[in-house]
Protein backbone atom coordinates (compact mmCIF):
# COMPACT_ATOMS: atom_id res chain seq x y z
CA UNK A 1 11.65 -3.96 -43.88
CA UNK A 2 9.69 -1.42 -45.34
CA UNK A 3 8.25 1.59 -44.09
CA UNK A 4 4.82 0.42 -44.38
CA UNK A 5 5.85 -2.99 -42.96
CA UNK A 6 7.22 -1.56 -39.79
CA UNK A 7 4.05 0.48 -38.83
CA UNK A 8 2.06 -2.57 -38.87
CA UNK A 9 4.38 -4.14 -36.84
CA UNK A 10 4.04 -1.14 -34.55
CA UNK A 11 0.56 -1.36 -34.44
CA UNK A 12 0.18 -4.81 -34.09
CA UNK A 13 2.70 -4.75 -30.92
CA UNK A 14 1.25 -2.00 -29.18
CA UNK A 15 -2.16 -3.53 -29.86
CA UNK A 16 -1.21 -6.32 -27.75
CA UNK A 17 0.35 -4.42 -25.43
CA UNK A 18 -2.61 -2.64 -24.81
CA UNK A 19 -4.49 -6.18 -24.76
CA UNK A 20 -2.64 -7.78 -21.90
CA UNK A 21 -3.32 -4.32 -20.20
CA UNK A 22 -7.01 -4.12 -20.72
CA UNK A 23 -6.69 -8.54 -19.68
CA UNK A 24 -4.42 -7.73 -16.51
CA UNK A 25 -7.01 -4.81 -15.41
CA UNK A 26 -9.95 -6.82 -15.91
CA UNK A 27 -8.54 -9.77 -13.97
CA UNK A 28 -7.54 -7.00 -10.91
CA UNK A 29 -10.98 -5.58 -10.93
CA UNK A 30 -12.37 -9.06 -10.71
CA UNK A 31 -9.56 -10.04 -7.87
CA UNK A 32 -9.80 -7.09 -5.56
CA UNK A 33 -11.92 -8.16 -3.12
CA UNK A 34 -8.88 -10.34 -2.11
CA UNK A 35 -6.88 -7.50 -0.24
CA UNK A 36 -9.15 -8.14 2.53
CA UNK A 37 -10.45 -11.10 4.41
CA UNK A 38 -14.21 -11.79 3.83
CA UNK A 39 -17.11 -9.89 4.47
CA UNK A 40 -19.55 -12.24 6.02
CA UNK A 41 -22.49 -10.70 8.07
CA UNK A 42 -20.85 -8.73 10.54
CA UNK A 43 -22.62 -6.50 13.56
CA UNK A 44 -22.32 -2.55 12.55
CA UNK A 45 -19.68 -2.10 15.44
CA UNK A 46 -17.78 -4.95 14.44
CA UNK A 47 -13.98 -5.11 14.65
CA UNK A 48 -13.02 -8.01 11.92
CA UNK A 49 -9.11 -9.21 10.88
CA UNK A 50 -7.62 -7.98 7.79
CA UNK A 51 -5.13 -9.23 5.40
CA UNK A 52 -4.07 -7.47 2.70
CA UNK A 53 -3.64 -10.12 -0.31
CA UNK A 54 -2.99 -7.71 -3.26
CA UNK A 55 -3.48 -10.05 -6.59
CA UNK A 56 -0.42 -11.00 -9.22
CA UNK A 57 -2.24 -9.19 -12.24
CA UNK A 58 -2.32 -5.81 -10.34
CA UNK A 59 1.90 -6.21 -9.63
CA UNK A 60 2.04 -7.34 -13.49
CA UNK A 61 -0.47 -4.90 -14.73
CA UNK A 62 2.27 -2.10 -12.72
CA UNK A 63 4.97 -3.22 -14.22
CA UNK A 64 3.43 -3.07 -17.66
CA UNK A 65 2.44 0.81 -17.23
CA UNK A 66 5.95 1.73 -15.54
CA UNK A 67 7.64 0.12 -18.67
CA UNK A 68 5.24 1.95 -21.00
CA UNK A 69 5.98 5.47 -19.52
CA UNK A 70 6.59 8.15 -21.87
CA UNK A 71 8.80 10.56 -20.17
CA UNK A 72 8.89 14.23 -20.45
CA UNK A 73 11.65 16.49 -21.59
CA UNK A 74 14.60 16.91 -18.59
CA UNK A 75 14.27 20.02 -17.18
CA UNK A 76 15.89 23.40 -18.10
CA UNK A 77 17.62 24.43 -15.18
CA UNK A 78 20.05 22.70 -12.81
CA UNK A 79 18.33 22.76 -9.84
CA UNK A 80 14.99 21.18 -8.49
CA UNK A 81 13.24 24.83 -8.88
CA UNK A 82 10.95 23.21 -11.78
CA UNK A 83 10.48 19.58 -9.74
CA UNK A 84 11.56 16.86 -9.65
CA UNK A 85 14.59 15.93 -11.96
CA UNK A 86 14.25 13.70 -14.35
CA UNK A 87 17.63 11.80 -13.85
CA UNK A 88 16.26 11.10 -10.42
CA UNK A 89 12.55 9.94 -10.96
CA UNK A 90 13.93 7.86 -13.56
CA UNK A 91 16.69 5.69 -11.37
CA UNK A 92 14.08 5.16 -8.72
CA UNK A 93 11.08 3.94 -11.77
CA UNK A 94 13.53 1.86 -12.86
CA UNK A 95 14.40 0.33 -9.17
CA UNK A 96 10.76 0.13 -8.92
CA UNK A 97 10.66 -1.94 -12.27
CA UNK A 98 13.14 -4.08 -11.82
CA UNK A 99 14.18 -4.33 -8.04
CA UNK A 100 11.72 -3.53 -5.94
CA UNK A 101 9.42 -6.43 -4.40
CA UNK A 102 5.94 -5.56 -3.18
CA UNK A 103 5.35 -8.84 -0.94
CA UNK A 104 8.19 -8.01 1.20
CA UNK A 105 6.11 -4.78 2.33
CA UNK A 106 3.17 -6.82 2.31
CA UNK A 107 4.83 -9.36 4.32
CA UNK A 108 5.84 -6.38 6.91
CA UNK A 109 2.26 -5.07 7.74
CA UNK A 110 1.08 -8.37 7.85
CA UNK A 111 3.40 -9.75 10.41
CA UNK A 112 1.47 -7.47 12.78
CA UNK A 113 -2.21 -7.02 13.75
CA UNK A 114 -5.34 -5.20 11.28
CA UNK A 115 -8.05 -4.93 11.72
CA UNK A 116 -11.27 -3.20 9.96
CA UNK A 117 -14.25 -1.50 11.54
CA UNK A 118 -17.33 0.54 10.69
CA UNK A 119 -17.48 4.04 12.02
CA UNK A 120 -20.14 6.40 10.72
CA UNK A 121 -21.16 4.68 7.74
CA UNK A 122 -16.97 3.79 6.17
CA UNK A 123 -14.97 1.15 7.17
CA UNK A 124 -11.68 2.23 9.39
CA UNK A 125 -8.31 0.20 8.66
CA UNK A 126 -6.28 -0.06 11.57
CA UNK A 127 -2.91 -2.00 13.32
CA UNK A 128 -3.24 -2.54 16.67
CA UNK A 129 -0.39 -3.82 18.75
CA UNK A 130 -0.65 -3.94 22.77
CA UNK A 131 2.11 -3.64 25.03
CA UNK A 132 3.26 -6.59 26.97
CA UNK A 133 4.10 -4.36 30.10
CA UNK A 134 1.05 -3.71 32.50
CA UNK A 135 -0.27 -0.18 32.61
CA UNK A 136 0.79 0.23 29.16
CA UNK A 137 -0.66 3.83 27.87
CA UNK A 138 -3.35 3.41 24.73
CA UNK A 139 -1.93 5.84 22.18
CA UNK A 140 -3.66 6.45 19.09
CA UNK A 141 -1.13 7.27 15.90
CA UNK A 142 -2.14 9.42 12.71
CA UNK A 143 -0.02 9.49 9.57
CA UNK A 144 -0.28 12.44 6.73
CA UNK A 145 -0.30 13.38 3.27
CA UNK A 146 1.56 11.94 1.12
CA UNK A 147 2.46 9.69 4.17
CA UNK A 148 0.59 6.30 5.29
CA UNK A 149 0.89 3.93 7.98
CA UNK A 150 3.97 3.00 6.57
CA UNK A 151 5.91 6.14 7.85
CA UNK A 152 4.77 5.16 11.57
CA UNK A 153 6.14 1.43 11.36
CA UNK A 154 9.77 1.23 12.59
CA UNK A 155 8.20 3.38 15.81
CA UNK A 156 5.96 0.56 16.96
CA UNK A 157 8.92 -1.56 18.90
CA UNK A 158 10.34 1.57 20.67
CA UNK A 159 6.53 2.66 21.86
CA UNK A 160 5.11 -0.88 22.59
CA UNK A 161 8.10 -2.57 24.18
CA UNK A 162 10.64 0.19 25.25
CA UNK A 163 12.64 -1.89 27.51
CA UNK A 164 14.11 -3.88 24.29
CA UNK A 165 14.87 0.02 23.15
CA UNK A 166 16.57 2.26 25.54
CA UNK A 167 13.35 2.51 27.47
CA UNK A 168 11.77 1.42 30.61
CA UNK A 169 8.60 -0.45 31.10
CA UNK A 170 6.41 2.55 32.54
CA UNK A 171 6.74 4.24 28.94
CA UNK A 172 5.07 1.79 27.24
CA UNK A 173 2.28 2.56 24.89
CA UNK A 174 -1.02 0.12 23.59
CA UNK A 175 -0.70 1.26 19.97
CA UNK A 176 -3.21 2.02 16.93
CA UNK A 177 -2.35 3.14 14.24
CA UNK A 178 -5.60 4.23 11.60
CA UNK A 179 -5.18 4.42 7.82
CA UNK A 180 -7.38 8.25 7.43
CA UNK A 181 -10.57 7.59 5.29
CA UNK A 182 -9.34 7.63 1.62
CA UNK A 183 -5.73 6.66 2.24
CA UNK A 184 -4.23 2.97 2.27
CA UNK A 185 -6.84 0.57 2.96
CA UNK A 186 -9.04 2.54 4.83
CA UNK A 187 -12.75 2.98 2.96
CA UNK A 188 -13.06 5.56 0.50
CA UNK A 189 -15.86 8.52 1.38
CA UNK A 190 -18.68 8.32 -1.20
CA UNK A 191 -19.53 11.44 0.13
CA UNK A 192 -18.08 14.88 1.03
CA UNK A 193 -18.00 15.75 4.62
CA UNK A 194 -14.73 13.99 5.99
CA UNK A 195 -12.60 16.38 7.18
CA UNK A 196 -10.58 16.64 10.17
CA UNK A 197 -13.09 17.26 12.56
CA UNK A 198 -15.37 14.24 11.61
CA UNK A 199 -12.08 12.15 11.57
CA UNK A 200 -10.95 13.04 14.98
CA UNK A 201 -14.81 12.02 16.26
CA UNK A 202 -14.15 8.71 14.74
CA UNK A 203 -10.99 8.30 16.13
CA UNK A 204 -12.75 8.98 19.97
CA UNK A 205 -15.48 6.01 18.92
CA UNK A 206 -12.16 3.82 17.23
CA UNK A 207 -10.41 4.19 21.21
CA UNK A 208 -13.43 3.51 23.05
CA UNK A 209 -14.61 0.30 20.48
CA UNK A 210 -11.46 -1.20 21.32
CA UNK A 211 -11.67 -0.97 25.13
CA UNK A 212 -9.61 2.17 26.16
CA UNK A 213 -11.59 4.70 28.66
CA UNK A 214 -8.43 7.28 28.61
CA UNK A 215 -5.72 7.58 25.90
CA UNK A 216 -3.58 10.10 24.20
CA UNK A 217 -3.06 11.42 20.57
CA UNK A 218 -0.45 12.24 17.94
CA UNK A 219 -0.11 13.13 14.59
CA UNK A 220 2.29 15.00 12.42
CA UNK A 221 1.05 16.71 9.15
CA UNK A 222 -2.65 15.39 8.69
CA UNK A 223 -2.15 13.69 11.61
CA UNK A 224 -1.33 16.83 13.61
CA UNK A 225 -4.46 18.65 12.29
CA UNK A 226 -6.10 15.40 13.13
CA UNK A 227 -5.03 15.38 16.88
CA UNK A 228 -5.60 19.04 17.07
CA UNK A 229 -9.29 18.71 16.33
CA UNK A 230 -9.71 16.14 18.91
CA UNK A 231 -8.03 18.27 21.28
CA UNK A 232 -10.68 21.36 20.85
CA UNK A 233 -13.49 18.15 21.09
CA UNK A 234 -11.60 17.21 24.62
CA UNK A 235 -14.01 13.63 24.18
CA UNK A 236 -14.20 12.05 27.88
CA UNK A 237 -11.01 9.92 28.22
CA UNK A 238 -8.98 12.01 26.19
CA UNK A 239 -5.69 13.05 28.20
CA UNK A 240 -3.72 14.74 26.18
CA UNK A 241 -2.37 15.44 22.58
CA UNK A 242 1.57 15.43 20.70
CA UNK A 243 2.07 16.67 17.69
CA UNK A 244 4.71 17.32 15.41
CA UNK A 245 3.49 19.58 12.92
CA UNK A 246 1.92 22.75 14.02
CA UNK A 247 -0.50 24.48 12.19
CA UNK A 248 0.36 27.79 11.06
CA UNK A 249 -3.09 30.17 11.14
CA UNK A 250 -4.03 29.47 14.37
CA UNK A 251 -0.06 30.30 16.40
CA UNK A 252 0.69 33.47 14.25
CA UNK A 253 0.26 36.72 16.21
CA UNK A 254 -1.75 38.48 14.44
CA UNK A 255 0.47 41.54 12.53
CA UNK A 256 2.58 38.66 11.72
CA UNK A 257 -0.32 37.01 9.80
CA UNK A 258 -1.21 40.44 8.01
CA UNK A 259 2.04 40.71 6.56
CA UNK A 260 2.41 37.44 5.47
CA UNK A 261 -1.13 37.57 3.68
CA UNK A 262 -0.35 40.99 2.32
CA UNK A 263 3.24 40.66 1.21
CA UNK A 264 4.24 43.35 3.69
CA UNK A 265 8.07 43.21 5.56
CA UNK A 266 8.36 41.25 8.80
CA UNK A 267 7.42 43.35 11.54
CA UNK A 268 10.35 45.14 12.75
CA UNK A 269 10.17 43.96 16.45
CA UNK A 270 10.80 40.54 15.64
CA UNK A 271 13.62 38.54 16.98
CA UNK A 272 16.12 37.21 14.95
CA UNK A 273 14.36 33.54 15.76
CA UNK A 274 11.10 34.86 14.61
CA UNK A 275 12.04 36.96 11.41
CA UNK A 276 13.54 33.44 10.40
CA UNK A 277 10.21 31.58 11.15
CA UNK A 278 8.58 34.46 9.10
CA UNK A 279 11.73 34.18 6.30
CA UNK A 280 10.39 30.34 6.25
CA UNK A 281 6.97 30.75 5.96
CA UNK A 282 6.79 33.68 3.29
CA UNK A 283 8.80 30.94 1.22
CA UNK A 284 6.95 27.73 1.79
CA UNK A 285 4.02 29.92 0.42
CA UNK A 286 5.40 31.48 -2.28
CA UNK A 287 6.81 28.42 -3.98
CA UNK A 288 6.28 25.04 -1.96
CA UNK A 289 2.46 25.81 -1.71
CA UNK A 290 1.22 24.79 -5.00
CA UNK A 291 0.81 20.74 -4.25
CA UNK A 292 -2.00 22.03 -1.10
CA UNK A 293 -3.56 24.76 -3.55
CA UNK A 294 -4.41 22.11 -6.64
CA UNK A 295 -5.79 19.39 -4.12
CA UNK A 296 -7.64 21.58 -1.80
CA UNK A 297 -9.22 23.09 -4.95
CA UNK A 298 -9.16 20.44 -8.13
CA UNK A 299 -8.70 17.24 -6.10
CA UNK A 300 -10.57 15.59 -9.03
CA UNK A 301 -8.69 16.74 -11.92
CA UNK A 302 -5.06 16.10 -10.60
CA UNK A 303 -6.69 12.57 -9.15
CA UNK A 304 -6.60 11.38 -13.24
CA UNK A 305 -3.15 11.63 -13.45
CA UNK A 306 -2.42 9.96 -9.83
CA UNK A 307 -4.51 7.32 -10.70
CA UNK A 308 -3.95 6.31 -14.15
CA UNK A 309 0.02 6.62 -14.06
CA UNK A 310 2.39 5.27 -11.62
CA UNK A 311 5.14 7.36 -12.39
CA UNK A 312 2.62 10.66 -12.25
CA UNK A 313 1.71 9.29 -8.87
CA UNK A 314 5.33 8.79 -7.74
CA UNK A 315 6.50 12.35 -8.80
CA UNK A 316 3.61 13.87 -7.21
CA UNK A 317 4.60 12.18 -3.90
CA UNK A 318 8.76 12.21 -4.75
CA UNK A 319 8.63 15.58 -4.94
CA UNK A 320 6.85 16.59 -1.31
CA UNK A 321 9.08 13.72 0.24
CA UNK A 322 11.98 15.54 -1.16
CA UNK A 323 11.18 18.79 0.14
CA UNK A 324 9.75 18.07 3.73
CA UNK A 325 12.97 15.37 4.84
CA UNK A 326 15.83 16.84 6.53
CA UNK A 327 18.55 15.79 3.93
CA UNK A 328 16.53 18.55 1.58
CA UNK A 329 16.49 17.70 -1.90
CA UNK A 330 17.44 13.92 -0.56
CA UNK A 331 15.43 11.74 -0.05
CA UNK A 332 16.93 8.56 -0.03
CA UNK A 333 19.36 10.53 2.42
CA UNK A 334 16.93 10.37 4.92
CA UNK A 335 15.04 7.16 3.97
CA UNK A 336 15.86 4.13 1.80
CA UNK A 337 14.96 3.65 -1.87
CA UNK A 338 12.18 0.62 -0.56
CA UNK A 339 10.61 2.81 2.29
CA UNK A 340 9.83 5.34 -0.33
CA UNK A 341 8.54 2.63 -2.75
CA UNK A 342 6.27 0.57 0.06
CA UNK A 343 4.36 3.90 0.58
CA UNK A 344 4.04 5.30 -3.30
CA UNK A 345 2.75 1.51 -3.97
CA UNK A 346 0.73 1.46 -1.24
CA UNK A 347 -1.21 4.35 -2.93
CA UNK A 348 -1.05 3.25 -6.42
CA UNK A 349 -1.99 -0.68 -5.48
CA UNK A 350 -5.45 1.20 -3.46
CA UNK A 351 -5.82 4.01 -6.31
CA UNK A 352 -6.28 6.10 -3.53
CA UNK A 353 -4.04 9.16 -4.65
CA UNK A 354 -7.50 10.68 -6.51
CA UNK A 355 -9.36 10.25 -2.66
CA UNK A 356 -6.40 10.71 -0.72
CA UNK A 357 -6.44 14.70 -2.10
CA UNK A 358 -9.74 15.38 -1.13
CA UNK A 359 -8.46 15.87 2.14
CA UNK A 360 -7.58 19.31 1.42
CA UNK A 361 -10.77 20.19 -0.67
CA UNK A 362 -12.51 19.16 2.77
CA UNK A 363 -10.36 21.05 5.42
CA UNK A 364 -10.67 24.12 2.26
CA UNK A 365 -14.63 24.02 2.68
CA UNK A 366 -14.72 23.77 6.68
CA UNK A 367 -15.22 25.92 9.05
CA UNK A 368 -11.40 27.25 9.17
CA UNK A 369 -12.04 29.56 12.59
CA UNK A 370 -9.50 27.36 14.92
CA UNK A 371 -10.06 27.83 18.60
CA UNK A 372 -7.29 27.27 20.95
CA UNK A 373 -6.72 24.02 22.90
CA UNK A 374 -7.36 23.36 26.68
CA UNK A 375 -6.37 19.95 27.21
CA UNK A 376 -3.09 19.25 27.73
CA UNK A 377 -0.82 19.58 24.43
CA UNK A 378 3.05 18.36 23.68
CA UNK A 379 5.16 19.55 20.73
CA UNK A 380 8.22 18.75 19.44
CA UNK A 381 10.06 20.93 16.71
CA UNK A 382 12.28 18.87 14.52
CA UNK A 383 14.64 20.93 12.62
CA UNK A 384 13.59 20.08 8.91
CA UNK A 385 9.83 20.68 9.86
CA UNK A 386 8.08 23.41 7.28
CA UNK A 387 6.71 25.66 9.86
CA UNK A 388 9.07 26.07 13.33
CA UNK A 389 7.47 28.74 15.89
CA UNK A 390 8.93 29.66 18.75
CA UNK A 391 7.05 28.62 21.72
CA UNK A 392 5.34 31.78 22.70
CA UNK A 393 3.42 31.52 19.26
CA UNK A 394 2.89 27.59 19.93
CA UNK A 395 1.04 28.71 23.25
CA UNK A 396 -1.27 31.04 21.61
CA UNK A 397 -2.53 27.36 19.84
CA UNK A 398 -2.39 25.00 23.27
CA UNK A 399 -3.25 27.18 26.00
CA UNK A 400 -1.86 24.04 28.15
CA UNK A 401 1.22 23.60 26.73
CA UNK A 402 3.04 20.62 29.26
CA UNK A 403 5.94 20.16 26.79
CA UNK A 404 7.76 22.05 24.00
CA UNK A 405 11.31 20.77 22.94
CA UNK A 406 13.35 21.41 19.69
CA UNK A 407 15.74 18.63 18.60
CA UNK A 408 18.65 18.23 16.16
CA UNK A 409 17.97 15.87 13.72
CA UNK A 410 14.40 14.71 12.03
CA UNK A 411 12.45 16.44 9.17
CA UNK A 412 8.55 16.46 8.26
CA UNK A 413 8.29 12.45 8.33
CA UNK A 414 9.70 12.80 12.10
CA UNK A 415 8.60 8.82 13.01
CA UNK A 416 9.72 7.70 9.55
CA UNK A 417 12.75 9.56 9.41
CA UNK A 418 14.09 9.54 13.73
CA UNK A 419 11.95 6.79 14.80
CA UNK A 420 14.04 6.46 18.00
CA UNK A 421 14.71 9.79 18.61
CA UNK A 422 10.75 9.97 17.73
CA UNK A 423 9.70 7.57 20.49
CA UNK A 424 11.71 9.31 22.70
CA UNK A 425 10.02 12.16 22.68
CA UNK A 426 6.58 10.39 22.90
CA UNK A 427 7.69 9.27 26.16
CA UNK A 428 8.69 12.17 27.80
CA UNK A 429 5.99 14.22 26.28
CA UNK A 430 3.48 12.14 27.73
CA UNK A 431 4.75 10.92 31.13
CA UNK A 432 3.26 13.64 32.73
CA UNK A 433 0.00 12.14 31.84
CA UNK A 434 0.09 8.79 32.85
CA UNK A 435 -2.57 7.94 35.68
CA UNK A 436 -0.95 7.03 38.67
């Protein structure tokens, strides 16, 4: 064949390649209404069923892309110092490619109860499973970043029916669990103004919609900073707050905080727990803090990249999963190859990496003066967790601190990672609370 022969040929197959793409996108856009159940005319405060029905053409039109990725250059060192390694991104695309199956995760959510609802103008996706057992305690559930609903699954067993799990009936918990606005299938914000704050006050209306006049929080990462801001609300029915992620601005005493900020040496009067807390923190923000500066100031110009390539999206989120699990550097140590998968998907399938960053930019551009909490707070440390103060700094956070344990196993993606050990800790945390 000659030279100019095989450049038409070239041309002419990469033409159609890029045909059946532009075909398979068009026929998504037209099909997307499907991942939810119709929108008939519907009261504001509405709570409808959802399904999520995600079209062929959009798992064809991802398969097309992941086969068409151009990969970069492996990296020059031997480590994970520059990202994530090539080797490994590439074994779990080509799982993704070739092994991994969507429906089964579609299947999984819905075996159980969604629902949407409209709550200050967006429309709030949501599971909600009750308890069989009487005086079952309404517990609302928030995920993070670059977590989803997903990561709270295998905990909904252990919390709704704890007898079948180690448990006894009186720990049982009426569960929801929210997608936040711009993540999964929750409604994307057309407008800025959703940050935590706003998100916790929907979560309040979310409780009392469905029925519940008192109920408790919890939330690692986002979710965390979520359950935080309803605690310094304290909304009438509100009893209490766990979290597994602790926010580090508003628990550092304060020459701690100066040095950090200016580069300074720990304070010499530091025990040997808290100069390793400090050790910790002066690292996470020297190189592990890059991800939360881009998004919380360019969520718009890394959201091209997350939305218009799979595998950009999937080492944007591979990486943070890597870090934040206990088996460091591990993931799959810690989770399996299709856990990972269901959540990256779930982003790409919702193109909701772009809107799921703007998180940051909003919590950037809020008021960032963080009073302490009142109400009743719980915390559990889990040893692979960023940021692990001692409990005389979490106190300076929840003034009512009821519970504060540290546990052996369990990384940022506690529920995802423990979810028994996880649920365990829910209950204790918040027996204390239970009305009699």
């Amino acid at each position: 064949m000659t030279t100019q022969n095989s450049t038409s040929a070239f041309t002419l197959s990469r033409r159609a390649l890029l045909l059946n793409g532009a075909v398979a996108a068009t026929l998504a856009a037209v099909s997307r209404p499907a991942m939810a159940t119709g929108h008939p005319p519907f009261a504001a405060d509405a709570i409808r069923p959802f399904r999520v029905e995600v079209p062929e053409v959009e798992l064809i039109d991802l398969g097309r892309r992941l086969a068409a990725t151009r990969w970069p250059d492996p990296e020059t060192v031997g480590d994970r110092s520059q990202g994530v390694q090539v080797k490994k991104l590439q074994a779990l695309v080509r799982y993704w490619e070739t092994g991994y199956d969507w429906r089964k995760a579609e299947a999984k959510l819905n075996a159980l109860q969604q629902f949407q609802t409209n709550i200050d103008g967006l429309d709030i996706h949501f599971i909600h499973v009750r308890s069989r057992h009487a005086n079952a305690l309404p517990l609302i559930m928030t995920h993070g970043w670059p977590g989803s609903i997903f990561e709270l699954l295998k905990t909904i067993g252990p919390l709704t029916d704890p007898t079948a799990h180690g448990g006894t009936a009186e720990d049982a918990f009426h569960l929801v669990l929210p997608s936040i606005p711009g993540f999964g299938f929750s409604e994307k914000p057309k407008g800025s103004g959703w940050n935590p704050a706003r998100i916790a006050g929907a979560w309040d209306v979310l409780m009392k919609r469905l029925g519940y006049t008192h109920y408790v929080s919890q939330g690692g990462d986002w979710g965390a900073i979520i359950s935080d801001a309803m605690g310094r609300q304290a909304p009438t029915g509100l009893l209490g707050i766990h979290v597994n992620r602790i926010e580090r601005s508003s628990t550092l005493p304060p020459d701690v905080a100066k040095a950090l900020k200016s580069g300074s040496p720990a304070p010499a009067e530091l025990t040997a727990e808290e100069r390793a807390v400090f050790d910790e923190a002066r690292e996470f923000l020297s190189k592990g803090f890059g991800y939360a500066a881009i998004m919380g100031t360019r969520p718009q110009t890394i959201g091209y990249g997350l939305a218009d390539s799979p595998v950009g999206l999937a080492a944007w989120f591979y990486d943070k999963i890597a870090d934040w699990v206990f088996t460091r550097g591990e993931p799959e140590r810690s989770l399996s190859r299709d856990e990972i998968l269901d959540n990256i998907t779930l982003y790409w399938l919702t193109n909701t990496g772009p809107s799921s960053a703007r998180i940051y930019w909003e919590n950037a551009a809020g008021n960032n003066k963080l009073a302490g909490i009142s109400i009743p707070a719980a915390v559990t440390i889990f040893p692979g967790e960023i940021y692990k103060p001692p409990k005389s700094w979490a106190a300076r956070a929840y003034h009512n601190l009821i519970y504060y344990k540290r546990v052996d196993k369990g990384g940022h993606f506690a529920a995802w990672e423990e979810p028994d050990l996880f649920s365990a800790e829910l209950r204790a945390a918040f027996r204390p609370l239970r009305p009699l």
